[in-house]
C-alpha atoms as a PDB file:
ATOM      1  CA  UNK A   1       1.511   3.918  16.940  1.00  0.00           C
ATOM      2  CA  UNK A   2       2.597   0.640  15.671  1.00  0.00           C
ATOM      3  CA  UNK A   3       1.447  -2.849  16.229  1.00  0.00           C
ATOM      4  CA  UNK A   4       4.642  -5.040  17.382  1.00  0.00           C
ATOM      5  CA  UNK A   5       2.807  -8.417  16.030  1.00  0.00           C
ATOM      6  CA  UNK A   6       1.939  -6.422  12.635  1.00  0.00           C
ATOM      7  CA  UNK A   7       3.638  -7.595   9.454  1.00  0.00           C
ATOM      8  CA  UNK A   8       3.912  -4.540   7.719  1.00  0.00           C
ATOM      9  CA  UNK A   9       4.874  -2.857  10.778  1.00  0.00           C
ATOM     10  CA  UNK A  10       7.956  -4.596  11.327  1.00  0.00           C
ATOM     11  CA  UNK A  11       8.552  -4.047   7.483  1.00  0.00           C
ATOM     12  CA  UNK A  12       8.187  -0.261   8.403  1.00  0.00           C
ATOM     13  CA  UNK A  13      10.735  -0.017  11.118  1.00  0.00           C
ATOM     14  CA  UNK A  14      13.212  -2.615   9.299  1.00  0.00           C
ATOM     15  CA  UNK A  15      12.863  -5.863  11.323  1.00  0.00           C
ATOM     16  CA  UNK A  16      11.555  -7.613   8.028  1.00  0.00           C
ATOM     17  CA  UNK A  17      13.840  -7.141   4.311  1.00  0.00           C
ATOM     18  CA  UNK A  18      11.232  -5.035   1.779  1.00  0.00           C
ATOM     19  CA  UNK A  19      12.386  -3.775  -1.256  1.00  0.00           C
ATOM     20  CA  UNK A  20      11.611  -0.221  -0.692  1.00  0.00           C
ATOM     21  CA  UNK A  21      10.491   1.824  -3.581  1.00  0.00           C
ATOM     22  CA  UNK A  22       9.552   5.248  -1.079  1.00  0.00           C
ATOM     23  CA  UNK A  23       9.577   6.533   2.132  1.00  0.00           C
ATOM     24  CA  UNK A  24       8.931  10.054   3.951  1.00  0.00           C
ATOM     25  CA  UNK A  25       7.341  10.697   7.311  1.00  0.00           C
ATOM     26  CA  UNK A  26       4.259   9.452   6.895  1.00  0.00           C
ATOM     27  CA  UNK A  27       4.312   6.294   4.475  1.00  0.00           C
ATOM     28  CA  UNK A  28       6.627   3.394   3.688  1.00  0.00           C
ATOM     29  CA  UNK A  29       5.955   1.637   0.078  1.00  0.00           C
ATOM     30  CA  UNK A  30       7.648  -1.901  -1.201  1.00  0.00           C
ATOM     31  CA  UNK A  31       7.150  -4.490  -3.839  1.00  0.00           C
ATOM     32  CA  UNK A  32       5.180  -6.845  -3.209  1.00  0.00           C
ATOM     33  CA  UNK A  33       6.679 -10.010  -2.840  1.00  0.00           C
ATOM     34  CA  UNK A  34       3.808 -11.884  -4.955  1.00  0.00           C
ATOM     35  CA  UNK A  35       3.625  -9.105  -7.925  1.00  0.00           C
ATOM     36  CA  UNK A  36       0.374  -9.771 -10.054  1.00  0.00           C
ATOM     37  CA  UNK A  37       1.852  -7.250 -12.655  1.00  0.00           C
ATOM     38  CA  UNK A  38       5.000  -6.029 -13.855  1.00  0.00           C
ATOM     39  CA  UNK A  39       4.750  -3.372 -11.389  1.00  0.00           C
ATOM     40  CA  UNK A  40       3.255  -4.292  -7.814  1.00  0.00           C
ATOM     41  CA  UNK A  41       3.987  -1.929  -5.004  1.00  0.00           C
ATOM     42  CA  UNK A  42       1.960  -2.156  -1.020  1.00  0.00           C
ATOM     43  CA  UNK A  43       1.788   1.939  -0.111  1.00  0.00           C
ATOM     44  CA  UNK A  44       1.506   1.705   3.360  1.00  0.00           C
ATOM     45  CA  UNK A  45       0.651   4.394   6.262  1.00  0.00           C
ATOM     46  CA  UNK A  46       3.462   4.459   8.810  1.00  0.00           C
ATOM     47  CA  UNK A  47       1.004   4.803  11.150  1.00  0.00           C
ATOM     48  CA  UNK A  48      -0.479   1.352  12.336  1.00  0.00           C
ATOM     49  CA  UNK A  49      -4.255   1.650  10.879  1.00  0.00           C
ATOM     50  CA  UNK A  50      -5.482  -1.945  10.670  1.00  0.00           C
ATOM     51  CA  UNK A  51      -8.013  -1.374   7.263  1.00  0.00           C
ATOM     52  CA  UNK A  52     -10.386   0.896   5.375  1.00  0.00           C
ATOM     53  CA  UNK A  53     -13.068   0.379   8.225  1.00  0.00           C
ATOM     54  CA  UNK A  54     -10.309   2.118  10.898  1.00  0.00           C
ATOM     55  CA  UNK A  55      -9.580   5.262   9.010  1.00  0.00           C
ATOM     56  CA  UNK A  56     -11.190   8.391  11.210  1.00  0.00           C
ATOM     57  CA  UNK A  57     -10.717  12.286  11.723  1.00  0.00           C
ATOM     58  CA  UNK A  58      -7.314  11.389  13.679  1.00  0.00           C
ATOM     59  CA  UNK A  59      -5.955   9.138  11.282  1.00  0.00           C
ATOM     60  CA  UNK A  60      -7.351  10.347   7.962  1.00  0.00           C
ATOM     61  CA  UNK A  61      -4.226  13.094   7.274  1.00  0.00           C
ATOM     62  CA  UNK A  62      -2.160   9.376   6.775  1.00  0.00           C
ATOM     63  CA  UNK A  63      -4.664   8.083   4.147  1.00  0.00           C
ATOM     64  CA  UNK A  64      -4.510  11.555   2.297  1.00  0.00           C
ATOM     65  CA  UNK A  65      -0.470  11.188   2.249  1.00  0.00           C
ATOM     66  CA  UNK A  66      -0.757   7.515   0.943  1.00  0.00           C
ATOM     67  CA  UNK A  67      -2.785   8.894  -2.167  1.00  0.00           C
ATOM     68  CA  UNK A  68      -0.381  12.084  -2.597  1.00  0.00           C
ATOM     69  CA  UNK A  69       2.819   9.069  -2.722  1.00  0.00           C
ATOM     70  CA  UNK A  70       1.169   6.938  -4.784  1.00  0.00           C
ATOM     71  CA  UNK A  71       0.716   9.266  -7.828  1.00  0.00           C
ATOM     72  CA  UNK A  72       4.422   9.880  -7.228  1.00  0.00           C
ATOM     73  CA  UNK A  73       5.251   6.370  -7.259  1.00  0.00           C
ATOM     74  CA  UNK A  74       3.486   5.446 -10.421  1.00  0.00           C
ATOM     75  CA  UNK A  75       4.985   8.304 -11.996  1.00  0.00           C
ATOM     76  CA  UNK A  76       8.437   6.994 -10.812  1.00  0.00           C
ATOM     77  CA  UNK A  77       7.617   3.577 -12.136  1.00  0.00           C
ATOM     78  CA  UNK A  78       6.607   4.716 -15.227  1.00  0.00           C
ATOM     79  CA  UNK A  79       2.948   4.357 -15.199  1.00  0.00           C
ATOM     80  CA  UNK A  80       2.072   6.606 -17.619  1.00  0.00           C
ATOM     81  CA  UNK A  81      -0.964   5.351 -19.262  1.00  0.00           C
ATOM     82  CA  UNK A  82      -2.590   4.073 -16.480  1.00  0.00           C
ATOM     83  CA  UNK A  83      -2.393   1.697 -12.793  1.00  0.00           C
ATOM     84  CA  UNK A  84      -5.134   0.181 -10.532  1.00  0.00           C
ATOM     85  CA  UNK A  85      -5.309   0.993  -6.979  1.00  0.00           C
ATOM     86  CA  UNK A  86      -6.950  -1.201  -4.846  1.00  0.00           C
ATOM     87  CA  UNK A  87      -6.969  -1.670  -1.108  1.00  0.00           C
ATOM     88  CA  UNK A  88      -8.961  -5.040   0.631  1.00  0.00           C
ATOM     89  CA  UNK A  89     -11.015  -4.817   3.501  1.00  0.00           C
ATOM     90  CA  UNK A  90     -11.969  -7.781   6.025  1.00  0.00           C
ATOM     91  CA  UNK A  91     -11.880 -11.143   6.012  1.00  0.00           C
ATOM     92  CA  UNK A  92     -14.487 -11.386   3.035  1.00  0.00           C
ATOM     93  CA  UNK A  93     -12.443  -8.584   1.057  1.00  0.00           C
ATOM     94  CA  UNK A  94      -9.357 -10.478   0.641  1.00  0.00           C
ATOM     95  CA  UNK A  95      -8.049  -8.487   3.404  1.00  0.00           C
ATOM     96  CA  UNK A  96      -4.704 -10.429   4.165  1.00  0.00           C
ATOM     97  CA  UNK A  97      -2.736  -8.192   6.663  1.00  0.00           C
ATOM     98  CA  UNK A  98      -4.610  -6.007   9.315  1.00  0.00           C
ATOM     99  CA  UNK A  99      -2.804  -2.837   8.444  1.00  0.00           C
ATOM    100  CA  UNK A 100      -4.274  -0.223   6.300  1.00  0.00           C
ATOM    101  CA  UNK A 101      -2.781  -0.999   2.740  1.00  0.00           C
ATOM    102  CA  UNK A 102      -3.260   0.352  -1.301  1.00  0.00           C
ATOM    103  CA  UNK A 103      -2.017  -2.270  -3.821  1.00  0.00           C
ATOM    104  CA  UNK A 104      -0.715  -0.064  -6.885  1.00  0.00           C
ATOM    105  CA  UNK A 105      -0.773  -2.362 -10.017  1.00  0.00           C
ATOM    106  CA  UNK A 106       0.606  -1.841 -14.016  1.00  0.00           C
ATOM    107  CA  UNK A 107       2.944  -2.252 -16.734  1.00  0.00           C
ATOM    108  CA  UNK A 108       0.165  -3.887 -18.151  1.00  0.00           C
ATOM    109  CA  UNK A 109      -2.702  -3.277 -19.391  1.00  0.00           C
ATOM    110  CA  UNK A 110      -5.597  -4.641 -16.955  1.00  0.00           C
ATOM    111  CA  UNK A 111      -8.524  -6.565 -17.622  1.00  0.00           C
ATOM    112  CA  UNK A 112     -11.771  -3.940 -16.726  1.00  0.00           C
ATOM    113  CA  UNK A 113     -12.427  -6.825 -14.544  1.00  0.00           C
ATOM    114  CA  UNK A 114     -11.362  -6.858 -11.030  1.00  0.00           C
ATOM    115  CA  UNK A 115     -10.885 -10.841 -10.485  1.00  0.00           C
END
């Protein structure tokens, strides 16, 4: 189901430019257009899922198909000794865009501090 006043979901079906990094059936992924490493990609469900605190047993198979495309993705972009995944939740997480969401970040190495 999508969300016609989501962001991301008009990103999904095309209606906003993304430069696409993967797609199947189930996710979309893009760069993110504010990278805060060399390599900054949004892994996305196709499936409108607004964050963390809406994933249940009849959207969960989504959030297991987001993890299996992000370990392809790093591996396509070369992130071989290591990326951060990180997805915001509410308001108060830095939640930006009400659609589930995993931030993969690299090409770096990363401070073992979070902000």
């Amino acid at each position: 189901m999508k969300d016609q006043n989501c962001l991301f979901c008009k990103i999904i079906e095309g209606d906003i430019p993304s430069s696409k990094v993967y797609e199947d059936e189930y996710v979309y992924a893009f760069r993110d257009i504010n990278p805060q490493a060399p390599v900054h990609v949004l892994v996305v469900p196709k499936e409108h899922i607004a964050s963390v605190d809406a994933v249940d047993p009849g959207n969960s198979a989504y959030v297991a198909k987001c993890f299996e495309a992000i370990a392809k993705i790093a591996k396509a972009e070369g992130l071989v000794s290591g990326y951060r995944v990180i997805s915001n939740c509410g308001e108060d997480g830095g939640q930006t865009v009400m659609h589930l969401h995993f931030h993969i970040i690299g090409g770096v190495k990363l401070s073992e501090k979070i902000v």
